[in-house]
Protein backbone atom coordinates (compact mmCIF):
# COMPACT_ATOMS: atom_id res chain seq x y z
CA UNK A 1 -25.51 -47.50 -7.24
CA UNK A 2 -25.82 -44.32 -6.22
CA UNK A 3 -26.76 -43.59 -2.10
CA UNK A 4 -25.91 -39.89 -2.00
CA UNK A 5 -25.42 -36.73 -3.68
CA UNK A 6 -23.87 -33.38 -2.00
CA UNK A 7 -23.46 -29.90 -3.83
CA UNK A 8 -22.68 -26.52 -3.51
CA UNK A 9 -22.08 -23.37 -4.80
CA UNK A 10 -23.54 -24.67 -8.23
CA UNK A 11 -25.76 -22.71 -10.55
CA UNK A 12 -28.94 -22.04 -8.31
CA UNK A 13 -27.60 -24.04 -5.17
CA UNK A 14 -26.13 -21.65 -2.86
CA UNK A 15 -26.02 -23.85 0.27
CA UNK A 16 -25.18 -27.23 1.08
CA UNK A 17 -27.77 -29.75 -0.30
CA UNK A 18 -27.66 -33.33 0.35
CA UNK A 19 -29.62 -35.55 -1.92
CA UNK A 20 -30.03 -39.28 -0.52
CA UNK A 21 -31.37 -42.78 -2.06
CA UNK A 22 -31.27 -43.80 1.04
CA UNK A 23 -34.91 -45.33 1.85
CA UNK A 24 -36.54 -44.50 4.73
CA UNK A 25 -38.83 -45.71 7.61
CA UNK A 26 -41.53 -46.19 5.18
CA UNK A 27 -42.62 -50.23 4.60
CA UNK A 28 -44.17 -50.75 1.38
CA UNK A 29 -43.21 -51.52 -1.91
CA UNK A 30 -39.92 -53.41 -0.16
CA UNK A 31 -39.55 -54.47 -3.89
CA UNK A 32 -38.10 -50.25 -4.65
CA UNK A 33 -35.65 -51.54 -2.34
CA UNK A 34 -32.20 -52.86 -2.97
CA UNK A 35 -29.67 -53.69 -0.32
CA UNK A 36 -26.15 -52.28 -0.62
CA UNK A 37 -24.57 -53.87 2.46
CA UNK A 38 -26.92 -52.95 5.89
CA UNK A 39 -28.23 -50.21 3.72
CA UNK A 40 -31.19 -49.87 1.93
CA UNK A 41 -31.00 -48.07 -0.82
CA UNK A 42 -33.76 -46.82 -3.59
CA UNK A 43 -34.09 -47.10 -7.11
CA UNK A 44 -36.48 -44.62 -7.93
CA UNK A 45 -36.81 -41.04 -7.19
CA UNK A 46 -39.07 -38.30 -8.67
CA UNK A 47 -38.34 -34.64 -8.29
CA UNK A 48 -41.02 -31.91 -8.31
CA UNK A 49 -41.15 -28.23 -8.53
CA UNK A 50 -42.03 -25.03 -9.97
CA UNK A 51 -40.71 -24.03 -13.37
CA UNK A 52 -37.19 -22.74 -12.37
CA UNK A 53 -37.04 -24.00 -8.59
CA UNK A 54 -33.41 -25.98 -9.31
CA UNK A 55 -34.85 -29.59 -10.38
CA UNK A 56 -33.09 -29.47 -13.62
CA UNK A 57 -29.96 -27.86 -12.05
CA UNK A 58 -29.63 -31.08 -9.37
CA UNK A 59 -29.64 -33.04 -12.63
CA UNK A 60 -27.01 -31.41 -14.12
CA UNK A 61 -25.07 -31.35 -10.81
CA UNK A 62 -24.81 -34.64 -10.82
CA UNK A 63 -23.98 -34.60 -14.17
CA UNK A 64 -21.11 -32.29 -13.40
CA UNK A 65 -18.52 -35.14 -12.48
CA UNK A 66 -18.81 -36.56 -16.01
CA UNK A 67 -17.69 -33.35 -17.62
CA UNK A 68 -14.98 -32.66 -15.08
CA UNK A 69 -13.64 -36.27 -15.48
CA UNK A 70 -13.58 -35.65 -19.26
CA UNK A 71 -12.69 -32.44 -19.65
CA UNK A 72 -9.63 -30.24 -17.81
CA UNK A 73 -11.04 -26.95 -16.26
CA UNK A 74 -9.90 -24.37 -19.52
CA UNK A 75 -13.44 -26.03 -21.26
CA UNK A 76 -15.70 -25.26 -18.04
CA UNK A 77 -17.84 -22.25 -18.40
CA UNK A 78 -16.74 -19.71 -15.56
CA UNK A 79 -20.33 -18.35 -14.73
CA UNK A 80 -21.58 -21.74 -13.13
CA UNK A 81 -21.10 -20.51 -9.47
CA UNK A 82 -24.32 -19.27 -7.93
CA UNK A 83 -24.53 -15.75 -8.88
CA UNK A 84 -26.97 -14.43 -6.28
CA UNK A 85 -24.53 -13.37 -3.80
CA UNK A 86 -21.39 -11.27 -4.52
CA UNK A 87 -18.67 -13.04 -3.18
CA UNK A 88 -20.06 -16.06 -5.26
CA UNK A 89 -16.82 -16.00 -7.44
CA UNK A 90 -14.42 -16.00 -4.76
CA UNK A 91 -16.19 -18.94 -3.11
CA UNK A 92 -15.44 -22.55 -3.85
CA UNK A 93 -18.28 -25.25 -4.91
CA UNK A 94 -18.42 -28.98 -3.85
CA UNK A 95 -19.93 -31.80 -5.16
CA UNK A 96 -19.45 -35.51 -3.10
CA UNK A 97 -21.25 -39.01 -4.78
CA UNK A 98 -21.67 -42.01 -1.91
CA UNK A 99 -21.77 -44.77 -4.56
CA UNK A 100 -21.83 -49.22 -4.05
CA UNK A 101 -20.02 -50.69 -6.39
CA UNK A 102 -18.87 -54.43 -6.48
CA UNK A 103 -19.66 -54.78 -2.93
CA UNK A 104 -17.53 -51.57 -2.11
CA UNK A 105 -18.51 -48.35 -0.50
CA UNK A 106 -17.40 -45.44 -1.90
CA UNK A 107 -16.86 -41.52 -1.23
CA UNK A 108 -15.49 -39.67 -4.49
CA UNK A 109 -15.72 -36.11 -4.54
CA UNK A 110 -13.95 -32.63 -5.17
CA UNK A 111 -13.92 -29.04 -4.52
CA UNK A 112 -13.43 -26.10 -6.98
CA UNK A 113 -13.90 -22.64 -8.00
CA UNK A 114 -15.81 -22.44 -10.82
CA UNK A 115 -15.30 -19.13 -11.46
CA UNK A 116 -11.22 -19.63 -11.41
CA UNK A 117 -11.38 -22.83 -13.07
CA UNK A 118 -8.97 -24.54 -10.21
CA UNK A 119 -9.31 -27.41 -9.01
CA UNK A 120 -9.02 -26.92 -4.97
CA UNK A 121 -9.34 -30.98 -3.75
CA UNK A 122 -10.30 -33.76 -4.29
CA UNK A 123 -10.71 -37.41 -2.85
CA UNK A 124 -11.51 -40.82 -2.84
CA UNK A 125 -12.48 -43.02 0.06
CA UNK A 126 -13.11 -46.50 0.72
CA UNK A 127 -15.74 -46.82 3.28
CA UNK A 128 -17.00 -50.19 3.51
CA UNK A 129 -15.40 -51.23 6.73
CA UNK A 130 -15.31 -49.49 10.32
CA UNK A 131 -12.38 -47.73 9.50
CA UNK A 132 -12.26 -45.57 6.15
CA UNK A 133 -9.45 -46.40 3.92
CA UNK A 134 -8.05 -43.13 2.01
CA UNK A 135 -7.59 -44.34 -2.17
CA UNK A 136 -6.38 -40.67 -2.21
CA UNK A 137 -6.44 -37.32 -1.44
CA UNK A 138 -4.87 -33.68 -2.38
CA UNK A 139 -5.53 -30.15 -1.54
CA UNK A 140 -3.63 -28.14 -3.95
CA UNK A 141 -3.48 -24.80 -2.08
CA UNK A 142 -2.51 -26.63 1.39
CA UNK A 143 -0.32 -28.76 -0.78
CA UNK A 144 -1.70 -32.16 1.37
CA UNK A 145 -1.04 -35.91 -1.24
CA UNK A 146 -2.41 -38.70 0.99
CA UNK A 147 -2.99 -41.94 -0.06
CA UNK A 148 -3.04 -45.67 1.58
CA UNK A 149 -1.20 -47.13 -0.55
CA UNK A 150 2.03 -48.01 0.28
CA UNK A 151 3.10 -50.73 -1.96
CA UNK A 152 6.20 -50.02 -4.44
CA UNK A 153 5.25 -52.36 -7.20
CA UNK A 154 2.28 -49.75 -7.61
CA UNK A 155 4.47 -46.98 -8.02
CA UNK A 156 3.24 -45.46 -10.73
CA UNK A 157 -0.28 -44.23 -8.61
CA UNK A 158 2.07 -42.39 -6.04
CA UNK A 159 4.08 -41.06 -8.59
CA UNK A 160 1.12 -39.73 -10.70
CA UNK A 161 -0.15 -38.25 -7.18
CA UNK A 162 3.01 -36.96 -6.65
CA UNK A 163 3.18 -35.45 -10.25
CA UNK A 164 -0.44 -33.78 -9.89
CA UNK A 165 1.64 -31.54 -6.74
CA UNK A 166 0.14 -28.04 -7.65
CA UNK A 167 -2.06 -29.19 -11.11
CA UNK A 168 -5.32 -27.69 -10.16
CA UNK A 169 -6.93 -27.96 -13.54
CA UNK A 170 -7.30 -31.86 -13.90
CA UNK A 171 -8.85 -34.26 -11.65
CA UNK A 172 -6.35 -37.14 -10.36
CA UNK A 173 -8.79 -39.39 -11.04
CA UNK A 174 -9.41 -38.82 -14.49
CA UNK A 175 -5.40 -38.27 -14.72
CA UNK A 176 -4.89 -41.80 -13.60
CA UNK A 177 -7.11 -43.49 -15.81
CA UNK A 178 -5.42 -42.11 -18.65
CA UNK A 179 -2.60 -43.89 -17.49
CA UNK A 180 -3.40 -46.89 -16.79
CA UNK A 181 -5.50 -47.50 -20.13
CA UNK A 182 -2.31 -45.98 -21.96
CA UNK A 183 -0.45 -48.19 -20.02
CA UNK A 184 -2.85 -51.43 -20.63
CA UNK A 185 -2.78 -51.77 -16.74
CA UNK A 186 -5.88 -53.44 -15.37
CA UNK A 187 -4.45 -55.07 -12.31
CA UNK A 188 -7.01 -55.65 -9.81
CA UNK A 189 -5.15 -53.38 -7.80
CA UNK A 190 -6.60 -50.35 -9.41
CA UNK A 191 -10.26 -51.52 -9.02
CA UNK A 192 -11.42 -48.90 -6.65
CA UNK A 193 -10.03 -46.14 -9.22
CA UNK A 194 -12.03 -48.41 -11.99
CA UNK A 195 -14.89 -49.14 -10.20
CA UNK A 196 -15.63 -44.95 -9.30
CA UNK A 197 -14.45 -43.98 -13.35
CA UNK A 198 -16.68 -46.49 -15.01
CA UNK A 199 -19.69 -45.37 -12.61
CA UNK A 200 -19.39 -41.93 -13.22
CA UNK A 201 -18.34 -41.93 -17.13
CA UNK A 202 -20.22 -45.22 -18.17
CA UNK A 203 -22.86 -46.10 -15.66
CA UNK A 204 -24.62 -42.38 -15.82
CA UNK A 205 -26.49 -41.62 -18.39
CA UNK A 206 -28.40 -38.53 -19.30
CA UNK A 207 -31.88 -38.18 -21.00
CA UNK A 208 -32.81 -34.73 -21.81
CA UNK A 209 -35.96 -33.73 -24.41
CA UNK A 210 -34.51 -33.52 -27.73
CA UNK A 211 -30.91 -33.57 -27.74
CA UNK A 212 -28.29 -34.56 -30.22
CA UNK A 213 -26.86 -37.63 -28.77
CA UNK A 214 -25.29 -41.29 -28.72
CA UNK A 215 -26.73 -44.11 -26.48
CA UNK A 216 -26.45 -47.31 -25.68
CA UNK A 217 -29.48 -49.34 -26.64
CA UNK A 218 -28.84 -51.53 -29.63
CA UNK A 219 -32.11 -51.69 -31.76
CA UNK A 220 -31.22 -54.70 -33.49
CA UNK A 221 -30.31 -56.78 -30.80
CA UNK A 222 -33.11 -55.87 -28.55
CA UNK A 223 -35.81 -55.97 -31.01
CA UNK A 224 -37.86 -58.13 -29.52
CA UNK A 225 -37.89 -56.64 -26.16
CA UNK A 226 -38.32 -53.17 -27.50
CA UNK A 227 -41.45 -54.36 -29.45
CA UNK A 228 -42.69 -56.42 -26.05
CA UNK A 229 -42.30 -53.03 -24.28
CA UNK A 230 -43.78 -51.03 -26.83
CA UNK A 231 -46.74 -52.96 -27.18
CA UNK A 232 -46.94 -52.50 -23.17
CA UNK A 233 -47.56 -49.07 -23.28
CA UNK A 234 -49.71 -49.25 -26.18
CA UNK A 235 -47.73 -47.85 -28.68
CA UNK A 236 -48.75 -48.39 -32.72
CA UNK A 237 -45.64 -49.93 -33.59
CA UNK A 238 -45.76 -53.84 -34.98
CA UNK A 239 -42.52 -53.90 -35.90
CA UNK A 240 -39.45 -52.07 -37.01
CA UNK A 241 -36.51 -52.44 -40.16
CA UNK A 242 -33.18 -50.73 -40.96
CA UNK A 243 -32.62 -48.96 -43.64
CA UNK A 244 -29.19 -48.11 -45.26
CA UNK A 245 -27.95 -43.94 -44.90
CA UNK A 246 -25.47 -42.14 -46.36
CA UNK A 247 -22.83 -41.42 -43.40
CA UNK A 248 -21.94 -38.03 -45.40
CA UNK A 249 -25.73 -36.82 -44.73
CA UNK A 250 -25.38 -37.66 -41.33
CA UNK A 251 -22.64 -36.12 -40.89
CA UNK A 252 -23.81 -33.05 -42.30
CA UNK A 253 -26.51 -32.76 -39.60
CA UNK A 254 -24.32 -31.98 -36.55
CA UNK A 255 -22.46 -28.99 -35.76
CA UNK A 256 -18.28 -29.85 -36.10
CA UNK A 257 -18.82 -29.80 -32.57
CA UNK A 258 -21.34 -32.48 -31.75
CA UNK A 259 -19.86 -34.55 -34.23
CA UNK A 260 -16.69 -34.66 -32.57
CA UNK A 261 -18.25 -35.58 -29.48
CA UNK A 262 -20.18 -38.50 -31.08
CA UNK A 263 -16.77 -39.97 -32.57
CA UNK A 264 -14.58 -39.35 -29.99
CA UNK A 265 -17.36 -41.07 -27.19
CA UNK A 266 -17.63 -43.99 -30.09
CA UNK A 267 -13.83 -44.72 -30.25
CA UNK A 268 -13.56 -44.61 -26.39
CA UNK A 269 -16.08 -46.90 -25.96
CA UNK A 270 -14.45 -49.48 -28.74
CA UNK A 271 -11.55 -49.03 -26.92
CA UNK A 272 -12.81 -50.17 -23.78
CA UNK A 273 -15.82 -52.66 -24.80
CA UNK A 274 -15.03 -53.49 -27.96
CA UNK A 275 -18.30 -53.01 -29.38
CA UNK A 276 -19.03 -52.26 -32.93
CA UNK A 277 -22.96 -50.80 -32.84
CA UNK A 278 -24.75 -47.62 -31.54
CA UNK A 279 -27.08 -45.33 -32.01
CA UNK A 280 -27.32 -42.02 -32.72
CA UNK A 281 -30.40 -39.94 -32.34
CA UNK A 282 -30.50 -36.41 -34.36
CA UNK A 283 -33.95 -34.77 -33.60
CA UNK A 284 -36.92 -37.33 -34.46
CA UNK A 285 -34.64 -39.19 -36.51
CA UNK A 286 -32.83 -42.59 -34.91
CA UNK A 287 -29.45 -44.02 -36.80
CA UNK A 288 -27.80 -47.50 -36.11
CA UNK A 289 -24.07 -47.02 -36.70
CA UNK A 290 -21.50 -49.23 -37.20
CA UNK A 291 -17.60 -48.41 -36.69
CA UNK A 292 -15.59 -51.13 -39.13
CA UNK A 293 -12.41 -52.27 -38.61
CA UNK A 294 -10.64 -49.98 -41.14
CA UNK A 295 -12.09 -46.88 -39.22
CA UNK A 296 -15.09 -46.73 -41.53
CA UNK A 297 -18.72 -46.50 -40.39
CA UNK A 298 -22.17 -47.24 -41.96
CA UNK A 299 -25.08 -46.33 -40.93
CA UNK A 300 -29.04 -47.30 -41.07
CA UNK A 301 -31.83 -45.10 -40.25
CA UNK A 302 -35.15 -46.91 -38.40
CA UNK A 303 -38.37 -47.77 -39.95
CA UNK A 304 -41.41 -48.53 -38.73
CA UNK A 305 -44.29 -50.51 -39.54
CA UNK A 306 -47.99 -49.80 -37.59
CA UNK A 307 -50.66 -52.20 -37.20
CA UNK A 308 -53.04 -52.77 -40.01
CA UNK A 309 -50.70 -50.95 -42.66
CA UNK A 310 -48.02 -51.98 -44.72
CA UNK A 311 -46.30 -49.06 -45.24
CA UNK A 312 -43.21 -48.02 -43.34
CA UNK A 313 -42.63 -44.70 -42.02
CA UNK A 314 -39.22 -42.79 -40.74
CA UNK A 315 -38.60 -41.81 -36.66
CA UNK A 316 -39.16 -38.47 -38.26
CA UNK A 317 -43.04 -38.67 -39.25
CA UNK A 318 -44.03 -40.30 -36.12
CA UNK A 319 -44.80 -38.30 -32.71
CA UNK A 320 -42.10 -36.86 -30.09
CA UNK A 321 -43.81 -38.66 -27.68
CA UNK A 322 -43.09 -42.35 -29.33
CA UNK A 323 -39.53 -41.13 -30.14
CA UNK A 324 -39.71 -39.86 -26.75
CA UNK A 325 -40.36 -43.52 -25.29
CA UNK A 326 -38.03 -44.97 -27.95
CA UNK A 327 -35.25 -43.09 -26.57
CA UNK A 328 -36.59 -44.24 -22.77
CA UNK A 329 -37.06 -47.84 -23.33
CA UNK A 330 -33.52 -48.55 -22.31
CA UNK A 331 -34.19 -48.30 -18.37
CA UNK A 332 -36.14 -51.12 -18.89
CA UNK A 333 -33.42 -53.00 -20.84
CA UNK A 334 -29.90 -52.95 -19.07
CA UNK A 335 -28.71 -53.61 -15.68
CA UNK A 336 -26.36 -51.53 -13.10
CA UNK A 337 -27.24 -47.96 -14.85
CA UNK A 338 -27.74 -44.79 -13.33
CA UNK A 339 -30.55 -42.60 -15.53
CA UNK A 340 -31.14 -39.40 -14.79
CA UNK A 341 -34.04 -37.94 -17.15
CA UNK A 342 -35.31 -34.77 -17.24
CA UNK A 343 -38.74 -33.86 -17.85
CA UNK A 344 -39.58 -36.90 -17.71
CA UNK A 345 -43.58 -36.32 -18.83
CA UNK A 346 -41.86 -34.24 -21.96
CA UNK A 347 -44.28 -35.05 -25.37
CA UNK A 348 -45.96 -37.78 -22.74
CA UNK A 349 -49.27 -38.94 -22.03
CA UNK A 350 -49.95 -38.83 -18.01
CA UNK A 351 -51.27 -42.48 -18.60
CA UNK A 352 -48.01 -43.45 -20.15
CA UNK A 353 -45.93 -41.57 -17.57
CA UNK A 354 -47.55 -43.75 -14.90
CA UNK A 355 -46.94 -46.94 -16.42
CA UNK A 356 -43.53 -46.48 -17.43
CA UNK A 357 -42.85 -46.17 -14.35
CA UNK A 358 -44.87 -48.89 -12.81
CA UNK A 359 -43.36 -51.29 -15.56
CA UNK A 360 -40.01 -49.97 -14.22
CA UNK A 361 -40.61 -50.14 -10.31
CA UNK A 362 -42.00 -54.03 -10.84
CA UNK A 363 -39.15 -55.15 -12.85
CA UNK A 364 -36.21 -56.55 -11.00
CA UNK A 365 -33.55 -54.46 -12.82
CA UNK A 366 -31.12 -53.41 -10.95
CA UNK A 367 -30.98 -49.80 -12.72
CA UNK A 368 -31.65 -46.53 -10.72
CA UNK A 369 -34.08 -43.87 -11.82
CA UNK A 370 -33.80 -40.44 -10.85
CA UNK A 371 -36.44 -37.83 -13.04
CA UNK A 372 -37.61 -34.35 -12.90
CA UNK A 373 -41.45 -34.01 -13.73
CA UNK A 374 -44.39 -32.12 -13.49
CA UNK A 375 -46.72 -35.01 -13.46
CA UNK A 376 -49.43 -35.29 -10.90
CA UNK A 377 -50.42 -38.83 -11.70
CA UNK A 378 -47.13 -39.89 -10.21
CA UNK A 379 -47.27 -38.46 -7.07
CA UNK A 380 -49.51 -41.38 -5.96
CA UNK A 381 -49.16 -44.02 -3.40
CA UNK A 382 -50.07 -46.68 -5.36
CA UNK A 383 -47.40 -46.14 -7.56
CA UNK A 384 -44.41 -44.67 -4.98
CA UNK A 385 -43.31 -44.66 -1.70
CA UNK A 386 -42.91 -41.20 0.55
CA UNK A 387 -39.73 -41.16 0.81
CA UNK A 388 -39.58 -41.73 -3.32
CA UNK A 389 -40.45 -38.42 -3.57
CA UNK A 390 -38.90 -34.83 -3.41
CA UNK A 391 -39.00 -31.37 -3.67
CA UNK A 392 -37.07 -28.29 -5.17
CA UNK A 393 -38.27 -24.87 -4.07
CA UNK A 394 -36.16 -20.96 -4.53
CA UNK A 395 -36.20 -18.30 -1.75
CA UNK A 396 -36.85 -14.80 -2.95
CA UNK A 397 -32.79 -14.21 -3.85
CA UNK A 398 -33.12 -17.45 -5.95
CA UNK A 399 -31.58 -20.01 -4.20
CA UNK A 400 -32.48 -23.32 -4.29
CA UNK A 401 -33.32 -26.14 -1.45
CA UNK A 402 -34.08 -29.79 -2.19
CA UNK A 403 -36.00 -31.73 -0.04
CA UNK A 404 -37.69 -35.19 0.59
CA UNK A 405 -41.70 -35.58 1.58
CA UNK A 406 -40.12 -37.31 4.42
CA UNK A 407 -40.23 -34.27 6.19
CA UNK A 408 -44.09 -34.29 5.97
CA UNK A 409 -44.94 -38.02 7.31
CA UNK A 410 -47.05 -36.86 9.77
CA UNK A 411 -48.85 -34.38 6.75
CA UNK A 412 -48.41 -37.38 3.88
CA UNK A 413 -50.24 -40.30 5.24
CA UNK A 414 -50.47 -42.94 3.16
CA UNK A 415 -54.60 -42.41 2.87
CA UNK A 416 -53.98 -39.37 1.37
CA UNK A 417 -54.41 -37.65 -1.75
CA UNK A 418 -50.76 -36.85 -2.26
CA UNK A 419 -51.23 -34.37 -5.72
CA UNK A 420 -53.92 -32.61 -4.08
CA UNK A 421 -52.13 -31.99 -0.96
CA UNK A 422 -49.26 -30.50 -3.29
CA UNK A 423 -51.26 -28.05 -5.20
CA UNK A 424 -52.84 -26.81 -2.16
CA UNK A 425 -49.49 -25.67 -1.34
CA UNK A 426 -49.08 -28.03 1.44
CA UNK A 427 -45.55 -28.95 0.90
CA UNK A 428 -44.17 -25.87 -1.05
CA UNK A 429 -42.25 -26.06 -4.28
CA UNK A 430 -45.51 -25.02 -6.09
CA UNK A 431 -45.68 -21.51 -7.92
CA UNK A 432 -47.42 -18.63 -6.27
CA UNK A 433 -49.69 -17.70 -9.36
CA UNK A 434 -51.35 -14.24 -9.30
CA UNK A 435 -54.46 -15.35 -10.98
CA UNK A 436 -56.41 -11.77 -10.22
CA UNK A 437 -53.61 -10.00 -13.14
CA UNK A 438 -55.33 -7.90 -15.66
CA UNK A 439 -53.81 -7.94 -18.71
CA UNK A 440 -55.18 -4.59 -19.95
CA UNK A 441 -55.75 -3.01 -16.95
CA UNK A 442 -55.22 0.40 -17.15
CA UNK A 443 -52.83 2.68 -14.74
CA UNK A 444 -54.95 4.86 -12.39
């Protein structure tokens, strides 16, 4: 799970900004509540802002560590620093997850320059006890390798951290993973460098308004939940079949580039899970795919049958907002995940906004649920708690601050009308909208 999230020097964050799941004094809905140790930590929080205040930007920040750990630096765009300043370039940025894992607390995190594409440090720490235990740590320019392990039959991990001396455009982390799976080494040793991989890699997963992309929800193995669910939140849809697709014409639909990504993310995760099924969404159209053994795949597009009517129609004819919720279903589904969706009201109805969520905060999943909306149905107290809830606002040189309604308990009491306190400006992060603007108003 994740507790924490620190970043800097990223794309509209100039300063330090700490974003925690950490719950606070507030005591209902104990059931948003999970305990990670003597913490208590949230599954839910919603984000809200003016168009362009940063919300998207904290999704993508945390999203960062995926594309580091996957790609080397060369691939990074060098224009990511916050550009509001002019020493922005020279500066570095930093981004730190707190994450429990099997019992374990964890601090993974690095500092680069973006606009360099080097790698400056990076580090990960093992704090569940009194005293931290360093994993590992380097800082290329001061030339510092420090690491708590000691052991010689390991020697391979302080070899590879002595072979990273100076490498500032891959992460150690990502570095020693390649090893090990090379190297078919999965001694318990090497848990905490498992445990921090998988969560960032595997465990976080990314929802943004149509995109091109692969998840994990199997359609035909979950097909009676995803109809339960459906039928929930009062969706037309009786019942679903598969229906066999050329691969070719698939194919043909992606750019070389983002169909490289889907086969290279679908042999990786063979590799390491041995499955054989996914699914593939291209625009308003959903694909089950199937890798065979001989490197082969087949494919089946989904089609749906509506109450009352025999006929069955593709993704493509019905509305983004049910391939919007088809593509959302898996929160309610798996266990141990990390989703981070933005726009999270996208193609929704505010009525189906609210009770995907309420579905999701009375289940006893053990997913976390992190979303950027607009939605003013959600900010409710009958649906979340205070500290649930947070803001992103920009100062006039367009820098962004995050913040929770925390900071407002003695505004937000719990008999109040939360939305309408927002839109009266009471908490910020609202847009200051000249509404006195003449279009055709002439110059004097």
């Amino acid at each position: 799970m994740l507790l924490g999230f620190k970043v800097k020097n990223y794309k509209s964050f100039k300063n330090l900004q700490y974003f925690s799941l950490i719950a606070g004094k507030v005591r209902n809905f104990e059931n948003h509540i999970t305990m990670c140790k003597d913490k208590k930590v949230l599954k839910f929080s919603g984000m809200y802002g003016a168009n362009g205040s940063g919300k998207s930007n904290l999704i993508s920040a945390i999203e960062f560590g995926k594309i580091l750990l996957e790609k080397n630096c060369v691939h990074l765009s060098s224009d990511l620093y916050y550009r509001g300043v002019q020493d922005g370039k020279s500066k570095s940025s930093y981004f730190e997850y707190e994450l429990f894992i099997n019992n374990k607390l964890y601090s993974y995190g690095f500092e680069i320059n973006l606009y360099k594409k080097e790698i400056i440090s990076e580090w990960l720490i093992d704090m569940s006890k009194k005293k931290e235990k360093i994993i590992f740590e380097r800082d290329v320019k001061k030339n510092v390798y420090n690491t708590n392990i000691k052991d010689n039959k390991h020697i391979n991990f302080i070899n590879c951290l002595d072979e990273m001396k100076g490498n500032n455009q891959i992460l150690f982390l990502s570095e020693m993973i390649r090893r090990l799976v090379m190297s078919q080494n999965y001694d318990n040793y090497f848990e905490d460098i498992y445990n921090v991989y998988e969560f960032i890699m595997r465990d976080i997963i990314v929802i943004r308004p149509t995109t091109h992309k692969l998840f994990n929800l199997d359609y035909i193995k979950n097909k009676d939940k995803i109809l339960r669910i459906l039928n929930a939140l009062d969706i037309d849809i009786s019942d679903y079949l598969t229906e066999e697709s050329d691969w070719n014409k698939i194919k043909l639909r992606l750019s070389e580039t983002d169909y490289s990504n889907v086969i290279n993310d679908i042999e990786e995760l063979s590799m390491r899970y041995k499955r054989i099924r996914y699914t593939l969404r291209i625009e308003n159209d959903i694909y089950i795919i199937e890798k065979h053994k001989d490197g082969t795949y087949k494919a089946w597009s989904l089609k749906f049958l509506h109450n009352g009517n025999n006929n069955s129609f593709g993704p493509y004819e019905e509305s983004d907002g049910t391939i919007r919720v088809l593509e959302l279903v898996d929160i309610l589904l798996t266990d141990g995940k990390l989703f981070l969706i933005d726009e999270l009201d996208s193609s929704l109805h505010p009525v189906l906004v609210y009770g995907l969520l309420k579905i999701f905060l009375n289940s006893n999943t053990t997913n976390q649920l992190i979303v950027t909306t607009h939605e003013l149905k959600t900010l409710d107290f009958d649906l979340v708690r205070r500290d649930e809830i947070w803001f992103s606002e920009k100062d006039n040189k367009g820098s962004s601050k995050i913040y929770s309604l925390e900071e407002y308990k003695d505004v937000a009491r719990f008999d109040k009308r939360i939305d309408k306190a927002y839109m009266e400006g009471r908490f910020g992060a609202i847009a200051n909208i000249n509404i006195n603007y003449k279009i055709f108003e002439k110059d004097k």
